[in-house]
N, C-alpha and C. Protein backbone atom coordinates (compact mmCIF):
# COMPACT_ATOMS: atom_id res chain seq x y z
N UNK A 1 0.84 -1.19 0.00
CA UNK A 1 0.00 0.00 0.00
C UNK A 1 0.88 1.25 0.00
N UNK A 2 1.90 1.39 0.66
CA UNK A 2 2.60 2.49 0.77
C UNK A 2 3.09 2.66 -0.79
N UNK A 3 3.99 1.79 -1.01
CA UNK A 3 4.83 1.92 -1.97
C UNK A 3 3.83 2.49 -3.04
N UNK A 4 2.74 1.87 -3.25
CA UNK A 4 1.35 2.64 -4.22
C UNK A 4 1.35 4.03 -3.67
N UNK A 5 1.23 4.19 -2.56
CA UNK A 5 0.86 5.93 -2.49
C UNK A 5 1.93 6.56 -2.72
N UNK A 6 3.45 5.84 -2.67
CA UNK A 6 4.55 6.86 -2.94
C UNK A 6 4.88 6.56 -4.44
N UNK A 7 4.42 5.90 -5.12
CA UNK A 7 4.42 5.94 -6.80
C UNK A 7 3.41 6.48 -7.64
N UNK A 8 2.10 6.56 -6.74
CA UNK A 8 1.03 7.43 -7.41
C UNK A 8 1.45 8.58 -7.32
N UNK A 9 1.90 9.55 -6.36
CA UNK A 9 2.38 10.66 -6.19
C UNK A 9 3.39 11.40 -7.00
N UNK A 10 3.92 10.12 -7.77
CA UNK A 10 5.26 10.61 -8.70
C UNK A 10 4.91 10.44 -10.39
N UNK A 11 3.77 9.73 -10.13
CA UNK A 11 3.15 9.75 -11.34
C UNK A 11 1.64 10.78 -11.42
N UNK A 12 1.52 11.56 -10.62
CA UNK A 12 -0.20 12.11 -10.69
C UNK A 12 -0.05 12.90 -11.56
N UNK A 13 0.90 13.87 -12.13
CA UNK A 13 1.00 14.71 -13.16
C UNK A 13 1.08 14.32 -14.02
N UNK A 14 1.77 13.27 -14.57
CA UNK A 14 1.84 12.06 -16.00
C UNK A 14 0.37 12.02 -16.03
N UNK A 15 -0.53 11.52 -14.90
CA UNK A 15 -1.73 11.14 -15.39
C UNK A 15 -2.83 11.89 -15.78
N UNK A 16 -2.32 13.30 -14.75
CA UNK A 16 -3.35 14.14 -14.80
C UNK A 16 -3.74 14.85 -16.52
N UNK A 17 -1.60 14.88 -17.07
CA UNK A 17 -1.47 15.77 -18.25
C UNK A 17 -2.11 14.54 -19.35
N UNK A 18 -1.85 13.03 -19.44
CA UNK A 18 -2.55 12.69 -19.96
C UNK A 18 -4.04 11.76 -20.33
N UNK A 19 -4.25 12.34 -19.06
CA UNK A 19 -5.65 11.63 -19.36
C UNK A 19 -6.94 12.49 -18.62
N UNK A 20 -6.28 13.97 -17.92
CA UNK A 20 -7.29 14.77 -17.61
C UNK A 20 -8.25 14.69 -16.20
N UNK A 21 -9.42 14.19 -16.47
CA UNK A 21 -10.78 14.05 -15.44
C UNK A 21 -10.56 12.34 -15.48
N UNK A 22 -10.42 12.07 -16.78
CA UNK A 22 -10.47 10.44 -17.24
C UNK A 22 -9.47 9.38 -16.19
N UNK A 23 -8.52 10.41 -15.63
CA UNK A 23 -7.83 9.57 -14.13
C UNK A 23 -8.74 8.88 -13.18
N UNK A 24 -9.68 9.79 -13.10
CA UNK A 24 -10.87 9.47 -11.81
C UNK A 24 -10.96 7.90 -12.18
N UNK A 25 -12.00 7.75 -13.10
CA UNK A 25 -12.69 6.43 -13.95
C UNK A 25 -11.40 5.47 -13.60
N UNK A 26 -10.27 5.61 -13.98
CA UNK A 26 -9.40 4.75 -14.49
C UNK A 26 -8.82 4.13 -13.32
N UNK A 27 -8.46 5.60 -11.73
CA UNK A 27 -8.08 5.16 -10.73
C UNK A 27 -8.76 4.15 -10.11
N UNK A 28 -10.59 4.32 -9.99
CA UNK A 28 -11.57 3.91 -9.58
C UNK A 28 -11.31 2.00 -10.27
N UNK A 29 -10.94 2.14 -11.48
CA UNK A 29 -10.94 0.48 -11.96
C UNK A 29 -9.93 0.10 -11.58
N UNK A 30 -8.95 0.68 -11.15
CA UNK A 30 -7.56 -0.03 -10.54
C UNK A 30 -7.73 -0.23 -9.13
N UNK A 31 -8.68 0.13 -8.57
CA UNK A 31 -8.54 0.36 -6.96
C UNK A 31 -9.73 -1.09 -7.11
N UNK A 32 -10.60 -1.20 -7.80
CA UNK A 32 -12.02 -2.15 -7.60
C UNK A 32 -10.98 -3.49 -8.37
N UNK A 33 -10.13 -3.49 -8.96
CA UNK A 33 -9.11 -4.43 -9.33
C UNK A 33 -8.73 -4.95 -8.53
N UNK A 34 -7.73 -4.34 -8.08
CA UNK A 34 -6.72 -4.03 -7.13
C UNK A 34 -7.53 -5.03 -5.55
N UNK A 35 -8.60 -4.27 -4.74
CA UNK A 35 -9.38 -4.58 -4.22
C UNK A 35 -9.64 -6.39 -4.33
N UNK A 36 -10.25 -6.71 -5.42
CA UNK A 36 -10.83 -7.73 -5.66
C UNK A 36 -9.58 -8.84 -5.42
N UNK A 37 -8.38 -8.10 -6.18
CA UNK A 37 -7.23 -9.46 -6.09
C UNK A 37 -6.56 -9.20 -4.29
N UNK A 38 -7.17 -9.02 -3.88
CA UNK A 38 -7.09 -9.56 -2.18
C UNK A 38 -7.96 -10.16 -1.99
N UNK A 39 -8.94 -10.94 -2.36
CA UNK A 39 -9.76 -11.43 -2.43
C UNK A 39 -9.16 -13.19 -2.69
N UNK A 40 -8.39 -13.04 -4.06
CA UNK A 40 -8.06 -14.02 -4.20
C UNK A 40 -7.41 -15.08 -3.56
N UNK A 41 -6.65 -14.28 -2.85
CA UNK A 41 -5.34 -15.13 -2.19
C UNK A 41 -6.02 -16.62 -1.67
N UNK A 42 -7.11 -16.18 -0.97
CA UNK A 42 -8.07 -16.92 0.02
C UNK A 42 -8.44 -18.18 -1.13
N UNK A 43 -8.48 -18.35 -2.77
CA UNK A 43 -9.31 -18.79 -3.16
C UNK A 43 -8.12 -19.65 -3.89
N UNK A 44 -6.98 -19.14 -4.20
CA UNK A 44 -5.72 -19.46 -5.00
C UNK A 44 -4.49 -19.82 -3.90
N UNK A 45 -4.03 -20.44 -3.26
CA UNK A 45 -3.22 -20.26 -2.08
C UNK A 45 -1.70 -20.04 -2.68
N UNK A 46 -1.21 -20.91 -3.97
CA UNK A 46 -0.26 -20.81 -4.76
C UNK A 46 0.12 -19.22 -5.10
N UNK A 47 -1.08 -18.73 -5.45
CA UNK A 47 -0.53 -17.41 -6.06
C UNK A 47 -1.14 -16.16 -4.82
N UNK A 48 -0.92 -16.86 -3.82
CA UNK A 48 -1.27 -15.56 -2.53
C UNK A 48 0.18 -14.44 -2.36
N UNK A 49 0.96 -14.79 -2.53
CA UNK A 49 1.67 -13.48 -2.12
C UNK A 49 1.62 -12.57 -3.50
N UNK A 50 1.95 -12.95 -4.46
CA UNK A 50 1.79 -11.83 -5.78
C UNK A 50 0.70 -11.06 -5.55
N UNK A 51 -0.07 -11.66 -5.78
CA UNK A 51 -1.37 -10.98 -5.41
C UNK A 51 -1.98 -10.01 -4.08
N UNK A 52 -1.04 -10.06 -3.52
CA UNK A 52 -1.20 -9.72 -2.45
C UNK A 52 -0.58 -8.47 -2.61
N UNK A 53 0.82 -8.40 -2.87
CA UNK A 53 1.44 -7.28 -3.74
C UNK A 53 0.50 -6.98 -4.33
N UNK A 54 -0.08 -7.10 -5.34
CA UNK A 54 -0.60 -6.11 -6.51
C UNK A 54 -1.72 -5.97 -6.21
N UNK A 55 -2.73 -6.45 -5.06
CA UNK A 55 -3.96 -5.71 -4.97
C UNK A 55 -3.24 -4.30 -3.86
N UNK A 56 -2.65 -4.78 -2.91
CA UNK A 56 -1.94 -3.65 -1.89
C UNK A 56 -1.59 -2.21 -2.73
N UNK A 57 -0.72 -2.82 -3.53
CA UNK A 57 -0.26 -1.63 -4.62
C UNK A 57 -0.98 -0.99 -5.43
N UNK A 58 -2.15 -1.55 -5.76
CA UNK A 58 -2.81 -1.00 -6.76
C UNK A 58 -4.13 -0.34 -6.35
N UNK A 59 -4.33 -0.82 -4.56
CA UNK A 59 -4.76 0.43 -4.06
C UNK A 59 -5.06 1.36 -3.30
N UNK A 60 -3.34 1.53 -2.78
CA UNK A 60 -2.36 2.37 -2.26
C UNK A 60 -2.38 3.59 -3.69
N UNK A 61 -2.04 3.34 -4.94
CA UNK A 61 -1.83 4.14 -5.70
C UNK A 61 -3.78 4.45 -6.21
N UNK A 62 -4.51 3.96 -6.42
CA UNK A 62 -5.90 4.68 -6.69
C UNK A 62 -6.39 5.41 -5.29
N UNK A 63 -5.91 5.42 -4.17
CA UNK A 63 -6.39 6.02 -2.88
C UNK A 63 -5.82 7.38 -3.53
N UNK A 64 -4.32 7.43 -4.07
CA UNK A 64 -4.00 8.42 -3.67
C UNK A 64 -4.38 9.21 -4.97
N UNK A 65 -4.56 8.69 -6.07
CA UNK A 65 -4.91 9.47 -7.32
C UNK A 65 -6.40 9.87 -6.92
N UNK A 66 -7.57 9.61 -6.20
CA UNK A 66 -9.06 9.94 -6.23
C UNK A 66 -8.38 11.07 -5.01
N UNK A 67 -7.97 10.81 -3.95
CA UNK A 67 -7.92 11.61 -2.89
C UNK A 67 -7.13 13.22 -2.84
N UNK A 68 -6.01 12.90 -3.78
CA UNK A 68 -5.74 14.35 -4.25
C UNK A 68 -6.53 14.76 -5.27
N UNK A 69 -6.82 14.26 -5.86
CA UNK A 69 -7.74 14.75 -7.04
C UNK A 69 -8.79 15.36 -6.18
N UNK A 70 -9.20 15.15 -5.53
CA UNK A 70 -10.73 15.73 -4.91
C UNK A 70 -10.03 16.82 -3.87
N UNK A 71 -8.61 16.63 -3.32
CA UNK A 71 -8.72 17.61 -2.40
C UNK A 71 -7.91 19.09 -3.61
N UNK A 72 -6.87 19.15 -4.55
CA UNK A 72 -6.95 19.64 -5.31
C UNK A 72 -7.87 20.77 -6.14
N UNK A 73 -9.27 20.09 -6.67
CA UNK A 73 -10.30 20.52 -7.00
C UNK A 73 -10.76 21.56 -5.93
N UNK A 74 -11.03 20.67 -4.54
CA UNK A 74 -12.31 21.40 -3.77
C UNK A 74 -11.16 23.10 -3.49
N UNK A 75 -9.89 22.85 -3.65
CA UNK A 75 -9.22 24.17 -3.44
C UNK A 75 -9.12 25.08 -4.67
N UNK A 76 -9.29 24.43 -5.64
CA UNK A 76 -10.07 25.34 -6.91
C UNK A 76 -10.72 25.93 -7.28
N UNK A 77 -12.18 25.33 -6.75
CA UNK A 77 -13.40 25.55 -6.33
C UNK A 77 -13.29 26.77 -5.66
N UNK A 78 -12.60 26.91 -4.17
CA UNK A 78 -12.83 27.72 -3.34
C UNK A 78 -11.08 28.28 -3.35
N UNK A 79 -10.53 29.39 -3.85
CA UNK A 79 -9.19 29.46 -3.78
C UNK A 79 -9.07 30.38 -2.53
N UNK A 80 -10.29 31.59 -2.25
CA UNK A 80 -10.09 31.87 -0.93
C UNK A 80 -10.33 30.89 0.15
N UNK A 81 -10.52 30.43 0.02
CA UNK A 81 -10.67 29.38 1.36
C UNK A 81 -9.79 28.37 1.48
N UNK A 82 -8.83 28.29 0.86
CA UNK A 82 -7.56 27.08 0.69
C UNK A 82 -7.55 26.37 1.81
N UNK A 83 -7.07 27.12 2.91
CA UNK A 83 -6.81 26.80 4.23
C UNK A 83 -8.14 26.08 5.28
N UNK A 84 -9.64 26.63 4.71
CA UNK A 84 -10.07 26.11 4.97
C UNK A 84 -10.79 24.64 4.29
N UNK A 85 -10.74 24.72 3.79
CA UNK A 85 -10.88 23.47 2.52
C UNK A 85 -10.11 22.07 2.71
N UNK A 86 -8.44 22.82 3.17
CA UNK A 86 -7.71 21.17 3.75
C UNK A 86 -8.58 21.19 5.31
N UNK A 87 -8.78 22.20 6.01
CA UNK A 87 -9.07 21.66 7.33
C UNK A 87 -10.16 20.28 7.00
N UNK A 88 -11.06 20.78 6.21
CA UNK A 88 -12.26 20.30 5.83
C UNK A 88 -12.04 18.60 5.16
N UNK A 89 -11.02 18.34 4.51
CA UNK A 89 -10.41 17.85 4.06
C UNK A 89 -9.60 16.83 4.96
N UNK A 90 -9.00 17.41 5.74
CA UNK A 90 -8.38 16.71 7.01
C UNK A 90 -9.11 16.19 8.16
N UNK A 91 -10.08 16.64 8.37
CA UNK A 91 -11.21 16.23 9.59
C UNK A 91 -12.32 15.13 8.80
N UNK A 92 -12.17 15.48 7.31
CA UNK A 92 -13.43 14.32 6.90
C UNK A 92 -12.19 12.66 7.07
N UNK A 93 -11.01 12.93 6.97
CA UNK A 93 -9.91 12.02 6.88
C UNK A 93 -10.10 11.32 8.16
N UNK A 94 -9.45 11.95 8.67
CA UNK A 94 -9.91 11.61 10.02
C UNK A 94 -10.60 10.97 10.83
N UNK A 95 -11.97 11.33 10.81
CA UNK A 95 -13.42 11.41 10.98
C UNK A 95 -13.91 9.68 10.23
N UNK A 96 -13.39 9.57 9.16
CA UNK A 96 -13.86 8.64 7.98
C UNK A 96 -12.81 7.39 8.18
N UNK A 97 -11.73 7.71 9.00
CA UNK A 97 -10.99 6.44 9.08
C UNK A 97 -10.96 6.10 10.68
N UNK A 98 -12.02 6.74 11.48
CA UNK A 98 -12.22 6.02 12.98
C UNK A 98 -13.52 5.62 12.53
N UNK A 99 -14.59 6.34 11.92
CA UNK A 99 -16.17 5.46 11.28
C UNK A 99 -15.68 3.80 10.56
N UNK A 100 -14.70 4.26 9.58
CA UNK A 100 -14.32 3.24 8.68
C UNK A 100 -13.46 1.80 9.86
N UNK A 101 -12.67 2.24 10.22
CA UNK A 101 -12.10 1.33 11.73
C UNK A 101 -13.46 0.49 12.17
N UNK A 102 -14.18 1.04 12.93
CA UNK A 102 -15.28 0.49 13.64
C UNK A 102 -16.56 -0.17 12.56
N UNK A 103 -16.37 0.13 11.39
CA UNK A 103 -17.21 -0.52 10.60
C UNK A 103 -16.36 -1.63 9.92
N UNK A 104 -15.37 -1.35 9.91
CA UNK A 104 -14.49 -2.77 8.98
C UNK A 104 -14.35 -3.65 9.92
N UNK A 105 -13.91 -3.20 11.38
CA UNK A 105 -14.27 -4.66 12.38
C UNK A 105 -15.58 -4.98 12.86
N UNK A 106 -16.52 -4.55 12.13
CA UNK A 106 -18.19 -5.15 12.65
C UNK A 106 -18.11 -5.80 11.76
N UNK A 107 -18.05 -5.70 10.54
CA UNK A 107 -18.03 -6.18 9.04
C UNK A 107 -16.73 -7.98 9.68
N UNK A 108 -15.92 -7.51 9.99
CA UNK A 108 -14.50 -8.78 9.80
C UNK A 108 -15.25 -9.47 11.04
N UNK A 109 -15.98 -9.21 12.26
CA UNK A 109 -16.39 -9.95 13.32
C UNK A 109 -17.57 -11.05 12.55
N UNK A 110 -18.37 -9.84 11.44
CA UNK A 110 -19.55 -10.75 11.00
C UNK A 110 -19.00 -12.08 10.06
N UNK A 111 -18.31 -12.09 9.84
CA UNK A 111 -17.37 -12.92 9.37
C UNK A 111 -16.56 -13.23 8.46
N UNK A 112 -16.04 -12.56 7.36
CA UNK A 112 -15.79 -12.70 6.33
C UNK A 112 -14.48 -11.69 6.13
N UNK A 113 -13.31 -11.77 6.14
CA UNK A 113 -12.65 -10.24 5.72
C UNK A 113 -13.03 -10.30 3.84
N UNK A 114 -13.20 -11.11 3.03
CA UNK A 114 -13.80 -10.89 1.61
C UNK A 114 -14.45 -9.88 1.61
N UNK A 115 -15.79 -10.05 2.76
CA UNK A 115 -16.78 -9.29 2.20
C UNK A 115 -16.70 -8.03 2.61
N UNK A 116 -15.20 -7.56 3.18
CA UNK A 116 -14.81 -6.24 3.88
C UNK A 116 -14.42 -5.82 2.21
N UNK A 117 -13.63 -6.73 1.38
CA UNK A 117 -12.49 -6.01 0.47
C UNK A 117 -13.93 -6.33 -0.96
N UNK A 118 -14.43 -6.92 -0.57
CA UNK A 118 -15.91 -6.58 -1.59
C UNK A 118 -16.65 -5.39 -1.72
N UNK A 119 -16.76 -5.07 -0.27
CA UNK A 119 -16.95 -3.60 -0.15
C UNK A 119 -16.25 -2.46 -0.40
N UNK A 120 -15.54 -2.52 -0.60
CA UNK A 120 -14.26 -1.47 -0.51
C UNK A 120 -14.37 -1.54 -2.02
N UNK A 121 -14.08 -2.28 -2.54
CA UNK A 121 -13.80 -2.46 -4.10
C UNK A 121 -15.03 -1.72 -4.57
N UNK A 122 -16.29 -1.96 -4.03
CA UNK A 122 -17.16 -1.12 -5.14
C UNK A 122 -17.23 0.36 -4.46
N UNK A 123 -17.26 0.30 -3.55
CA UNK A 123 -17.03 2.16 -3.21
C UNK A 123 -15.54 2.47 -3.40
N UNK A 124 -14.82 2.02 -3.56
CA UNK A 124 -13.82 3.13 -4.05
C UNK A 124 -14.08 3.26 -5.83
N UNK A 125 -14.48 2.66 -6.24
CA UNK A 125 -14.91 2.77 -7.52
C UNK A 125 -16.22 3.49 -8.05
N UNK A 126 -17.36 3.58 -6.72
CA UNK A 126 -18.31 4.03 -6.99
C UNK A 126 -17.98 6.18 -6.54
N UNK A 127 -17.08 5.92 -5.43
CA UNK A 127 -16.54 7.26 -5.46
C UNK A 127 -15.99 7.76 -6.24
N UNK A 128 -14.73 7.17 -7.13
CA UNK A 128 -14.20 7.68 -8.23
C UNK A 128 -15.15 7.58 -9.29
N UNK A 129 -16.00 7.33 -9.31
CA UNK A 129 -17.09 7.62 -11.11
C UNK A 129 -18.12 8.70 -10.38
N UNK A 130 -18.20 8.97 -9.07
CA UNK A 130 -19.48 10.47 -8.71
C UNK A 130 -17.97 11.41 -8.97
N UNK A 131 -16.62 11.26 -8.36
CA UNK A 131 -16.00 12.22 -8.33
C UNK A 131 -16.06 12.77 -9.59
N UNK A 132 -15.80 11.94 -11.06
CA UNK A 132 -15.45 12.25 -12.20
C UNK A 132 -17.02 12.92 -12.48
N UNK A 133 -18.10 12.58 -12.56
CA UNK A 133 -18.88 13.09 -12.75
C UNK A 133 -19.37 14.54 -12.32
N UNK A 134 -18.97 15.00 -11.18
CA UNK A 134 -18.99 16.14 -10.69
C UNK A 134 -18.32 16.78 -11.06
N UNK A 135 -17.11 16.35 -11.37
CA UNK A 135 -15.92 17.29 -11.44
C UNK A 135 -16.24 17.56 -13.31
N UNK A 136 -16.64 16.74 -13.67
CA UNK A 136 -17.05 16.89 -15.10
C UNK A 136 -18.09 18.06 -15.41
N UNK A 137 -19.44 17.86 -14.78
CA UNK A 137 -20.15 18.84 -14.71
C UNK A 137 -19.96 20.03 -14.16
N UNK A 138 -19.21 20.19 -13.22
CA UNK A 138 -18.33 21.85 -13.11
C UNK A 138 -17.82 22.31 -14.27
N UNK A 139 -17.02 21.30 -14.62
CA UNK A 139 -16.51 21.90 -16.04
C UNK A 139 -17.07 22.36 -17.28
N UNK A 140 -18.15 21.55 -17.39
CA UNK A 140 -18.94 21.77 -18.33
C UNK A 140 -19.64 23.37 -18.01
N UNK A 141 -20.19 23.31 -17.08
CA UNK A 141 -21.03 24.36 -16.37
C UNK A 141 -19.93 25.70 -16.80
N UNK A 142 -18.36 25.43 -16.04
CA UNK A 142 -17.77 26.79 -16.61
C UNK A 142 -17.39 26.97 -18.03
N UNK A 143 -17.62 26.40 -18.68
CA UNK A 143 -17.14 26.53 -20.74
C UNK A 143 -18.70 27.12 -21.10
N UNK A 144 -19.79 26.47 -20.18
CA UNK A 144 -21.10 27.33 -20.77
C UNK A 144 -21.13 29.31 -20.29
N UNK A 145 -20.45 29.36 -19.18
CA UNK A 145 -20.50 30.87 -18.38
C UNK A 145 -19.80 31.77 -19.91
C-alpha cells in the first residue's frame, strides 16, 4: 500500500497531463481491481503473495490518485478558502478512518474479511465515477459561463 501511495504521487501529473478528469474512472478500476485481487489469495493459495502485492499496490496508488484529485479541486473551487478546505479535508480524513475502523471490524467480526475487500472495491470505484462526474459537470457548467 505504501509503496502505491509513494508511486502514485510521482506519477499524478503524468496522469493528470494525460488523461485529464479520465484519471478518476481509471483510478476507480484499478482500486475495484486491485481490491478484488485480495480477495483471491483466500481462493488461489499458490498465487497468494503476488497478489497480495498487486492488490496492496494497486490500491495504495488509486487512494491516492481519487484523494488528491478531490482535495486539489475542492481548493479550486474555493481558492479563498484554501486553508479552509484542507481543514475540511483533514477532519473528513480523520473522521472517515475512525467510522471506517469500527465498521471494517463489525463487518470482519460478522465474518468474512472478503466481504470487507468486496466492499471497498465497489465504493472506491463508486466514489471515483461520482468524483469524475462532478468534477465533469463543473466543467462543463464553466465553458457554458
Amino acid at each position: 500500500f505504501g509503496v502505491g501511495t509513494v508511486t502514485s504521487s510521482k506519477f499524478i501529473s503524468i496522469f493528470k497531463s494525460r488523461l485529464g478528469l479520465k484519471q478518476l474512472p481509471c483510478a476507480g478500476l484499478i482500486g475495484l481491481l486491485s481490491l478484488t485481487a485480495l480477495v483471491l489469495p483466500m481462493t488461489f493459495t499458490q498465487m497468494a503473495v503476488p497478489l497480495l502485492v498487486i492488490g496492496f499496490y494497486g490500491f495504495g496508488l488509486s487512494f491516492v490518485i481519487i484523494q488528491s484529485t478531490a482535495a486539489m479541486n475542492a481548493q479550486g473551487q474555493l481558492p479563498a478558502l484554501r486553508g479552509t478546505v484542507m481543514s475540511m479535508v483533514s477532519f473528513a480524513m480523520f473522521v472517515g478512518g475512525g467510522i471506517g475502523t469500527t465498521a471494517n471490524g463489525a463487518i470482519i467480526a460478522s465474518g468474512s474479511i472478503r466481504f470487507l475487500y468486496a466492499i471497498a472495491a465497489v465504493l472506491i470505484f463508486c466514489a471515483a465515477l461520482f468524483l469524475w462526474l462532478l468534477l465533469r459537470r463543473i466543467q462543463q457548467e464553466k465553458t457554458l459561463r
